[in-house]
PDB file of N, CA and C in Angstrom:
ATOM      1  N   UNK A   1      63.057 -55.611  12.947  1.00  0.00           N
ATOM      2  CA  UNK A   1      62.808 -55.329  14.344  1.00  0.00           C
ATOM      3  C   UNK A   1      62.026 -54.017  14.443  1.00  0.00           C
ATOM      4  N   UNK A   2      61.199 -54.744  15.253  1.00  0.00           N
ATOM      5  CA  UNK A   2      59.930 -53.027  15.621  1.00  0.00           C
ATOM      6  C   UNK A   2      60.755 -51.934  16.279  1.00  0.00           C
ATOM      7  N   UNK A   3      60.882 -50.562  16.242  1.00  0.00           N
ATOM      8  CA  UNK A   3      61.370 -49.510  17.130  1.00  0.00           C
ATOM      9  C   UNK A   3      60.378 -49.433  18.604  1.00  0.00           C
ATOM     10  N   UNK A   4      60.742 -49.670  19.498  1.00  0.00           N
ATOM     11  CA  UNK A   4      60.168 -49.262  20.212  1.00  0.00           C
ATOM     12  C   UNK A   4      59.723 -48.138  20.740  1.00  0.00           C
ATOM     13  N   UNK A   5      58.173 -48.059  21.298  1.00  0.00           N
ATOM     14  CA  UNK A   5      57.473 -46.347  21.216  1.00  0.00           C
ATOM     15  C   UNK A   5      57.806 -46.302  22.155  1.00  0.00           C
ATOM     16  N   UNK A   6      58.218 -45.125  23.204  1.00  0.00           N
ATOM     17  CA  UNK A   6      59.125 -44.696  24.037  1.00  0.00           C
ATOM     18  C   UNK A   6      58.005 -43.475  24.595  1.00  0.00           C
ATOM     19  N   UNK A   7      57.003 -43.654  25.816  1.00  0.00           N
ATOM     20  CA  UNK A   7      56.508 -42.618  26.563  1.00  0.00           C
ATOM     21  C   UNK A   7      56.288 -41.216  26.212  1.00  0.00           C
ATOM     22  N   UNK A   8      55.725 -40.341  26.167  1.00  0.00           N
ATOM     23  CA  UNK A   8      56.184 -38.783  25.909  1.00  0.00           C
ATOM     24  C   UNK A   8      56.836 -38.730  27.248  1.00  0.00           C
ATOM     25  N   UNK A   9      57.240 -37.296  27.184  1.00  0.00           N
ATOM     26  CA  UNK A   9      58.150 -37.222  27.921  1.00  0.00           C
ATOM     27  C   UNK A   9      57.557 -36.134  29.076  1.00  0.00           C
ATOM     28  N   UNK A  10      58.056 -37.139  30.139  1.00  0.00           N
ATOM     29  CA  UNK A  10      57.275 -36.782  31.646  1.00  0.00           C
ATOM     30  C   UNK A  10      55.936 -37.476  31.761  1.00  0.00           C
ATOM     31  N   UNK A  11      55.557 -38.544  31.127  1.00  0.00           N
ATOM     32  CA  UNK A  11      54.488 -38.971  30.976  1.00  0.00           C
ATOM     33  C   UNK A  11      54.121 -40.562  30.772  1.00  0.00           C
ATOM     34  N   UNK A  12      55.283 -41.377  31.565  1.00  0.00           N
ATOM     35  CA  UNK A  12      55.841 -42.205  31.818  1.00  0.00           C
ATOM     36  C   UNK A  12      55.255 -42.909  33.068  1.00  0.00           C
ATOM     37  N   UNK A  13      54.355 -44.480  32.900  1.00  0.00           N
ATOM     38  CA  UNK A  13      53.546 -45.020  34.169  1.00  0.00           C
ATOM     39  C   UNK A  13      54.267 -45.598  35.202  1.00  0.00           C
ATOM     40  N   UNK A  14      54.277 -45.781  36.141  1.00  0.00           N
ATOM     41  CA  UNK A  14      54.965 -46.499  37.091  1.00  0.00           C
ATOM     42  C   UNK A  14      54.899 -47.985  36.614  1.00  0.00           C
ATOM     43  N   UNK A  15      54.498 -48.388  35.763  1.00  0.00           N
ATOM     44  CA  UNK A  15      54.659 -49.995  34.734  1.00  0.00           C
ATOM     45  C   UNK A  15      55.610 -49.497  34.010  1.00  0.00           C
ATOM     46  N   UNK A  16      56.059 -48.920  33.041  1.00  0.00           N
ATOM     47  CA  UNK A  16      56.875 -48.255  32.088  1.00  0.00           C
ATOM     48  C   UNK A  16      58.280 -47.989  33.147  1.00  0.00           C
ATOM     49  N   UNK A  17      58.296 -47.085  33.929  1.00  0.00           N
ATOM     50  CA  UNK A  17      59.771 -46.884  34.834  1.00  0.00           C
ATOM     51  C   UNK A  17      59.636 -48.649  35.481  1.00  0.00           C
ATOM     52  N   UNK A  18      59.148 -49.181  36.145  1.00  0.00           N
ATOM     53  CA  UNK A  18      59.333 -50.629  36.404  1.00  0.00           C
ATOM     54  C   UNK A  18      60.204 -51.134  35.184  1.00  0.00           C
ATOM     55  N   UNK A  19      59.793 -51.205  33.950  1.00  0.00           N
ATOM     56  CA  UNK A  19      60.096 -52.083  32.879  1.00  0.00           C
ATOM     57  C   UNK A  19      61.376 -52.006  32.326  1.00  0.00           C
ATOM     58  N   UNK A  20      61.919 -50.413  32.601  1.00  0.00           N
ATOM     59  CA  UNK A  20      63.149 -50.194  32.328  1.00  0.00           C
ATOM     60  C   UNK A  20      64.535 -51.163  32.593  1.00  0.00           C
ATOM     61  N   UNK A  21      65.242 -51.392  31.975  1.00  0.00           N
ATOM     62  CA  UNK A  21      66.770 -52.127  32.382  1.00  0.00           C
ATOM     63  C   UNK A  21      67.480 -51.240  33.519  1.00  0.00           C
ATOM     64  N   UNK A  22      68.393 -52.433  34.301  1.00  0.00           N
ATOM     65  CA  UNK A  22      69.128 -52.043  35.146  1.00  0.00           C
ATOM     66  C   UNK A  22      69.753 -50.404  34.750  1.00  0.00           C
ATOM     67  N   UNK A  23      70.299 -50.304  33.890  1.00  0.00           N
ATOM     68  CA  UNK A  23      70.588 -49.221  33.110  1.00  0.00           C
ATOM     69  C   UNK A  23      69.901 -48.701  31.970  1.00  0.00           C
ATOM     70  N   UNK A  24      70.014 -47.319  31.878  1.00  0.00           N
ATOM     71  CA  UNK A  24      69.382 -47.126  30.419  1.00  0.00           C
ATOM     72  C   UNK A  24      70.224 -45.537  30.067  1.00  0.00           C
ATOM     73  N   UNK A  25      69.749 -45.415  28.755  1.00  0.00           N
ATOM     74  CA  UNK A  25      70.195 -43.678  28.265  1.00  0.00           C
ATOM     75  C   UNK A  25      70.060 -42.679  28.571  1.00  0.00           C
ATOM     76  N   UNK A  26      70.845 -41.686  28.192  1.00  0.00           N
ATOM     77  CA  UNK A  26      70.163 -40.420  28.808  1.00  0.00           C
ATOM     78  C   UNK A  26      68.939 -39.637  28.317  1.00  0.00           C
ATOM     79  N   UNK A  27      68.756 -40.072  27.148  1.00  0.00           N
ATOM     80  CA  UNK A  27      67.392 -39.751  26.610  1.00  0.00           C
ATOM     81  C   UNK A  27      66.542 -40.360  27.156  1.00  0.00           C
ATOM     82  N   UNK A  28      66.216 -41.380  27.344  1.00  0.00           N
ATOM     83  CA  UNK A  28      65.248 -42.200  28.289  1.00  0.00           C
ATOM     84  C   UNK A  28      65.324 -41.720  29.454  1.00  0.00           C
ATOM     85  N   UNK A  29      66.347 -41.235  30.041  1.00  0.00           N
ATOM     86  CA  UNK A  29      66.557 -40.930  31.814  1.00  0.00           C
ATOM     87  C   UNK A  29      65.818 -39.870  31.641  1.00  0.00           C
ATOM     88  N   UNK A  30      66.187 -39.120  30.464  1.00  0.00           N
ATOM     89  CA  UNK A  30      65.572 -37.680  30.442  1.00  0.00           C
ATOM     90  C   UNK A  30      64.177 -37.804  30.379  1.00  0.00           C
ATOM     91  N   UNK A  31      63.803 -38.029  29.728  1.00  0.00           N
ATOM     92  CA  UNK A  31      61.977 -38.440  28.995  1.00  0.00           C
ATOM     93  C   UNK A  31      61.322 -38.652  30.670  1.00  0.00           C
ATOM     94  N   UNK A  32      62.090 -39.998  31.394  1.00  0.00           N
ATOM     95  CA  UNK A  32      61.218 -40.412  32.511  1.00  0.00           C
ATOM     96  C   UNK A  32      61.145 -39.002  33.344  1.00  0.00           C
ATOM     97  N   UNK A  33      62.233 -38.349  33.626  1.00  0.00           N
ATOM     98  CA  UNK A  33      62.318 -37.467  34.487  1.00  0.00           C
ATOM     99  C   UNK A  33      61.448 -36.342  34.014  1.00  0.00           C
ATOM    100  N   UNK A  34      61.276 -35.981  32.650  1.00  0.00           N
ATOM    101  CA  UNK A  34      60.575 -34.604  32.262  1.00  0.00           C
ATOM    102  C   UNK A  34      60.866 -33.637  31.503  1.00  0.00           C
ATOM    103  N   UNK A  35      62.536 -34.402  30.806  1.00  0.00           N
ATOM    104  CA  UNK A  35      63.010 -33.448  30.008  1.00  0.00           C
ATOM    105  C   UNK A  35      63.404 -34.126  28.860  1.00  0.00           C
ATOM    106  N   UNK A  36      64.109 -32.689  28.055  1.00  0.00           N
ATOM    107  CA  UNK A  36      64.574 -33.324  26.780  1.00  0.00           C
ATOM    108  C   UNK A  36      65.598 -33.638  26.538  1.00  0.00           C
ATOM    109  N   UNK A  37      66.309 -34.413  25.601  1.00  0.00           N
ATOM    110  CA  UNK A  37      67.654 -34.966  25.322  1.00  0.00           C
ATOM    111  C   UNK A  37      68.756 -33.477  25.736  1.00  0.00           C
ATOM    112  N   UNK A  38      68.222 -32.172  25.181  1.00  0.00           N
ATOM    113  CA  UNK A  38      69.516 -31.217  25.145  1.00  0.00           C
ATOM    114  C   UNK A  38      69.734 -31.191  26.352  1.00  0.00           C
ATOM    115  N   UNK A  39      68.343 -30.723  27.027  1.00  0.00           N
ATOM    116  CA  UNK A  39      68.535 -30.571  28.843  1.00  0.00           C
ATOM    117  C   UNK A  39      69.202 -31.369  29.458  1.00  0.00           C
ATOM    118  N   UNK A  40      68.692 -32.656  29.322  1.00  0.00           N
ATOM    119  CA  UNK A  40      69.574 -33.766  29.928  1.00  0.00           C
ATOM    120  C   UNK A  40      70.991 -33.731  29.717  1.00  0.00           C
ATOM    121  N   UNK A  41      71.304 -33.693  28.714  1.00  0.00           N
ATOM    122  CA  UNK A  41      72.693 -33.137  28.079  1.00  0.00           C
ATOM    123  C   UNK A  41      73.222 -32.832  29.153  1.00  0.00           C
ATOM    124  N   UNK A  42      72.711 -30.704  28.559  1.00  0.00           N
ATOM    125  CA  UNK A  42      73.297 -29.581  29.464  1.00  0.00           C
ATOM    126  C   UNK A  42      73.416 -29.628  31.222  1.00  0.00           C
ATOM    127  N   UNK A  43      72.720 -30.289  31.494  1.00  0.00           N
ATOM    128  CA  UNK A  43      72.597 -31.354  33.451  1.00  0.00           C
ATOM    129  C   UNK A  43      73.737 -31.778  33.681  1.00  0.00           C
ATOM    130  N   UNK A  44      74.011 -33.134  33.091  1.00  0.00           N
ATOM    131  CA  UNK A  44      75.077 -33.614  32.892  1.00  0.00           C
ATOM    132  C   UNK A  44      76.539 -33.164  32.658  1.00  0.00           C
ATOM    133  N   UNK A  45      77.154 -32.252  31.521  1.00  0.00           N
ATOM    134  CA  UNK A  45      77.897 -31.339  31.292  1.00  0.00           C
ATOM    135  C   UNK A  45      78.103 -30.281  32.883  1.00  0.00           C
ATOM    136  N   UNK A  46      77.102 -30.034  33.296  1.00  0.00           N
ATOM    137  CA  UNK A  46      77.594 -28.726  34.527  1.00  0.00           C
ATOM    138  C   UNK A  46      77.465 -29.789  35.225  1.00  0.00           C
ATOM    139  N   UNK A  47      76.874 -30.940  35.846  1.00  0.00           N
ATOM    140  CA  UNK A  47      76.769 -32.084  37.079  1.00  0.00           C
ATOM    141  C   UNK A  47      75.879 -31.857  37.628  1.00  0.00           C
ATOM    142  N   UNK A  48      74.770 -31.508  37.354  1.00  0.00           N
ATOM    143  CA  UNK A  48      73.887 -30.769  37.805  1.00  0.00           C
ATOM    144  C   UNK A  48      72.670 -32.117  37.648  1.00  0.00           C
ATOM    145  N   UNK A  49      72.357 -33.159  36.906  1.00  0.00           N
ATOM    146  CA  UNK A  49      71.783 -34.429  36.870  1.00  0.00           C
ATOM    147  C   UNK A  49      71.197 -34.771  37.919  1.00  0.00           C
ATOM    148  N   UNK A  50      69.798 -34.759  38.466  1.00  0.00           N
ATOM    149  CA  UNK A  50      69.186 -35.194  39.188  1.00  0.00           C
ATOM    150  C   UNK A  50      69.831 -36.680  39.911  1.00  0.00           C
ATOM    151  N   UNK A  51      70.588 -37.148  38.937  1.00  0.00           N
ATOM    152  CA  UNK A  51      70.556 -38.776  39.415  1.00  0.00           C
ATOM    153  C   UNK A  51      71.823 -38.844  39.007  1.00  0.00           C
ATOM    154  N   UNK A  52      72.590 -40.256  40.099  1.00  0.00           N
ATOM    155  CA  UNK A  52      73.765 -40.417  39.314  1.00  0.00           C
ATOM    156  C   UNK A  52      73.990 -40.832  37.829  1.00  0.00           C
ATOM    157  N   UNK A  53      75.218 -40.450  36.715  1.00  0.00           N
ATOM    158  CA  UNK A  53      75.423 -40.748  36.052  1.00  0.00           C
ATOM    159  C   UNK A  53      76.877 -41.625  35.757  1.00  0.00           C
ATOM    160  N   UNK A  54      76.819 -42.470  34.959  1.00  0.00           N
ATOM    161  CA  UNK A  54      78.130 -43.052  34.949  1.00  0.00           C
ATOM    162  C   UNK A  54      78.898 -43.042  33.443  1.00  0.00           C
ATOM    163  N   UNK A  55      80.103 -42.731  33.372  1.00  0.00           N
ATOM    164  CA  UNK A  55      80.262 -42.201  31.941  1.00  0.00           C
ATOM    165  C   UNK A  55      80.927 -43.785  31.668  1.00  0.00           C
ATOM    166  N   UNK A  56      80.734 -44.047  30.413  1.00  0.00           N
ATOM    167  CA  UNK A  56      81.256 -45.303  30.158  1.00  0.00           C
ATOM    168  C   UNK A  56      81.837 -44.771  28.826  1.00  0.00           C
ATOM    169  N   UNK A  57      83.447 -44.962  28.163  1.00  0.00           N
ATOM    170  CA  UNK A  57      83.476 -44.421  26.956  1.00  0.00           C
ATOM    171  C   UNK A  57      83.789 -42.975  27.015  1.00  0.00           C
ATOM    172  N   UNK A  58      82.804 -43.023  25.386  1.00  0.00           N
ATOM    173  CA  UNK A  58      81.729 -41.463  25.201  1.00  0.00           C
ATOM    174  C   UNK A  58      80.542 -41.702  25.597  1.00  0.00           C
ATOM    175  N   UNK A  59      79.971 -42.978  26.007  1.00  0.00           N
ATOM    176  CA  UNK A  59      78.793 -42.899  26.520  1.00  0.00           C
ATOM    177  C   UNK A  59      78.475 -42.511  28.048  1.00  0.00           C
ATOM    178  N   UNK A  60      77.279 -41.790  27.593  1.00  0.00           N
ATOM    179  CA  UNK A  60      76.665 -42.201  29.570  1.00  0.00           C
ATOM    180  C   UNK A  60      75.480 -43.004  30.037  1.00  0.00           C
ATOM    181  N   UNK A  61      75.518 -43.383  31.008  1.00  0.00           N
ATOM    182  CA  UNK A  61      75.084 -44.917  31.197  1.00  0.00           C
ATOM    183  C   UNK A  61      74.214 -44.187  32.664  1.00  0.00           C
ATOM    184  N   UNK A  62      73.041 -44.366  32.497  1.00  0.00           N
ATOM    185  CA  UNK A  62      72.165 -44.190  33.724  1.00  0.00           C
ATOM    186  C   UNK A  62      71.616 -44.852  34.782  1.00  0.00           C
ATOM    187  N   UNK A  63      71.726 -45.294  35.934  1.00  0.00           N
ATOM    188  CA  UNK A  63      71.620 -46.376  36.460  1.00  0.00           C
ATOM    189  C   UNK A  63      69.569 -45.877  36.628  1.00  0.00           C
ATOM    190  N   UNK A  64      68.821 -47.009  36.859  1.00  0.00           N
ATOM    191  CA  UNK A  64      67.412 -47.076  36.422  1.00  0.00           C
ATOM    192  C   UNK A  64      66.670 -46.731  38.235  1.00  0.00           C
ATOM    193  N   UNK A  65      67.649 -47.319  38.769  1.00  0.00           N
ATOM    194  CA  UNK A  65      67.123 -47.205  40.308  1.00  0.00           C
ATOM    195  C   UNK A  65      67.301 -45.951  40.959  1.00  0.00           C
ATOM    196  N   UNK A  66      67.894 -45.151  40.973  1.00  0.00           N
ATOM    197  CA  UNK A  66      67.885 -43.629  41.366  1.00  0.00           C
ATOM    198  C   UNK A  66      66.889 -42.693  40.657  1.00  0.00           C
ATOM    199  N   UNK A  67      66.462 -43.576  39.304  1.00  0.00           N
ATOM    200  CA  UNK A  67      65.346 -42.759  38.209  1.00  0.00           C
ATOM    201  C   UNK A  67      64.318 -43.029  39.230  1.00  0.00           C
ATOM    202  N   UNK A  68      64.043 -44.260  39.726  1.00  0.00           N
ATOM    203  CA  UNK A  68      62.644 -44.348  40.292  1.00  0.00           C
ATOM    204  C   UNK A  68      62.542 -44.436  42.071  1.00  0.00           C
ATOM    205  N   UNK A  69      63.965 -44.373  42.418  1.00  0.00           N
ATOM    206  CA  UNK A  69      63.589 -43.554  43.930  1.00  0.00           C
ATOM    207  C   UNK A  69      63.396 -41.952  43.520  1.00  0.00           C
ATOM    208  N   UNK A  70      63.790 -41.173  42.589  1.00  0.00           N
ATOM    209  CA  UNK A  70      63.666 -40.058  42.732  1.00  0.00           C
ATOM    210  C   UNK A  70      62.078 -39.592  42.625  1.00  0.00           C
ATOM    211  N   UNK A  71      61.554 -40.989  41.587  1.00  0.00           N
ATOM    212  CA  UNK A  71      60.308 -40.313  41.491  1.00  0.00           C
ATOM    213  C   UNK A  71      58.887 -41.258  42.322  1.00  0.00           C
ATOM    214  N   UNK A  72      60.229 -42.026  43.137  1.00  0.00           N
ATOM    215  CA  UNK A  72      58.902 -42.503  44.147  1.00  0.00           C
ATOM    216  C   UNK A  72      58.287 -43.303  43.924  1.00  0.00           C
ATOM    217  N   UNK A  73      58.771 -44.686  42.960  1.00  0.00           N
ATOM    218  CA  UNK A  73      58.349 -45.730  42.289  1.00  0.00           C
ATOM    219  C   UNK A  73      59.336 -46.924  42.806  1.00  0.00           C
ATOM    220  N   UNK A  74      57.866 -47.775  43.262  1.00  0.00           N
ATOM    221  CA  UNK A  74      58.810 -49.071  44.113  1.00  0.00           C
ATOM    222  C   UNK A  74      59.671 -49.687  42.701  1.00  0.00           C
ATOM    223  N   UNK A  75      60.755 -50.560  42.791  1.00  0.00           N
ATOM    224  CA  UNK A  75      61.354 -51.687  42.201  1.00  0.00           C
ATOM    225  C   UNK A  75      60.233 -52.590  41.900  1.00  0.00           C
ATOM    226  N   UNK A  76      60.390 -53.299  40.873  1.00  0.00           N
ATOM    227  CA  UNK A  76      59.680 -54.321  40.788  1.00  0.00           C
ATOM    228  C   UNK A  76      59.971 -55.361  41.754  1.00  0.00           C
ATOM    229  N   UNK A  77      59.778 -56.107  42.370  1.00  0.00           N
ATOM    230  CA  UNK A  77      60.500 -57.697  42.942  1.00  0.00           C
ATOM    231  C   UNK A  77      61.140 -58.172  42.798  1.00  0.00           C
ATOM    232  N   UNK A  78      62.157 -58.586  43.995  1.00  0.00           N
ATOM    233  CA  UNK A  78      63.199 -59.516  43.300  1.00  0.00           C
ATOM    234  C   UNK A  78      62.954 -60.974  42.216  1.00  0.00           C
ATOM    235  N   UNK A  79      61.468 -61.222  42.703  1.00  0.00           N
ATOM    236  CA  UNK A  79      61.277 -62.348  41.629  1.00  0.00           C
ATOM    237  C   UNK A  79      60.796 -62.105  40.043  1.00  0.00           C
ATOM    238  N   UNK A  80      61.067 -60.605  40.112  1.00  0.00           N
ATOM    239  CA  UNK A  80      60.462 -60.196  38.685  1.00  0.00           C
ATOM    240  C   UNK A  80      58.685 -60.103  38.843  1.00  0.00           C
ATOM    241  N   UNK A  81      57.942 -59.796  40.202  1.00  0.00           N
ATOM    242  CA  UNK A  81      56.728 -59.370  40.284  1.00  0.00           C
ATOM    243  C   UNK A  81      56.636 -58.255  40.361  1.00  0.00           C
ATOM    244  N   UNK A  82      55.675 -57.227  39.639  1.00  0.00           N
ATOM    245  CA  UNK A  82      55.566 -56.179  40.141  1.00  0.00           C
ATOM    246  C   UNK A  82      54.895 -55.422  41.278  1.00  0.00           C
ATOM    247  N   UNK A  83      55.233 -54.586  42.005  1.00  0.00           N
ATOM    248  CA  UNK A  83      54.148 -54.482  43.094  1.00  0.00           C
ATOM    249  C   UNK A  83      53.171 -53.382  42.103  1.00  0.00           C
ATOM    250  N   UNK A  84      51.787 -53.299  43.147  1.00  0.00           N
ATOM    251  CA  UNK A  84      50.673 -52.701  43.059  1.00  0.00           C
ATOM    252  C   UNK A  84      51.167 -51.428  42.940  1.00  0.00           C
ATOM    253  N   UNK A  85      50.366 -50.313  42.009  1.00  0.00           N
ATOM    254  CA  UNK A  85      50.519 -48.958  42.283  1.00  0.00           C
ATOM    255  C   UNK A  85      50.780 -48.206  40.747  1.00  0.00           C
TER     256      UNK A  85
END
């Protein structure tokens, strides 16, 4: 299985945040938003996270739709179309 190449970080297209899963990581949450895994971290730890987080476990679990109202990126369609933009 290929690794998938993963955006630089903050540098992420409005096709790319579309493509994301309902949920995703905090490294990925981080990357879309502009930061790095520690930052994202250290956010999280004080509650300080731009977006909600949900702890599942030891994991934390990022919901994908607060990533892209924050940054102003429609949803794709409910039929799985993407809009323009």
């Amino acid at each position: 299985m290929t690794p998938q190449i993963q955006p630089k970080r903050g540098q992420w297209t409005s096709r790319q945040l579309r493509a994301l899963p309902a949920t995703t990581d905090v490294k990925t949450a981080g990357s879309a938003l502009g930061m790095g895994l520690w930052k994202a971290r250290a956010l999280i730890r004080d509650g300080q996270f731009p977006v909600p987080v949900i702890r599942h476990g030891s994991r934390y679990i990022v919901p994908t739709r607060p990533i892209l109202a924050l940054l102003d990126v429609e949803p794709a369609g409910v039929d799985g179309a993407v809009s323009a933009g």
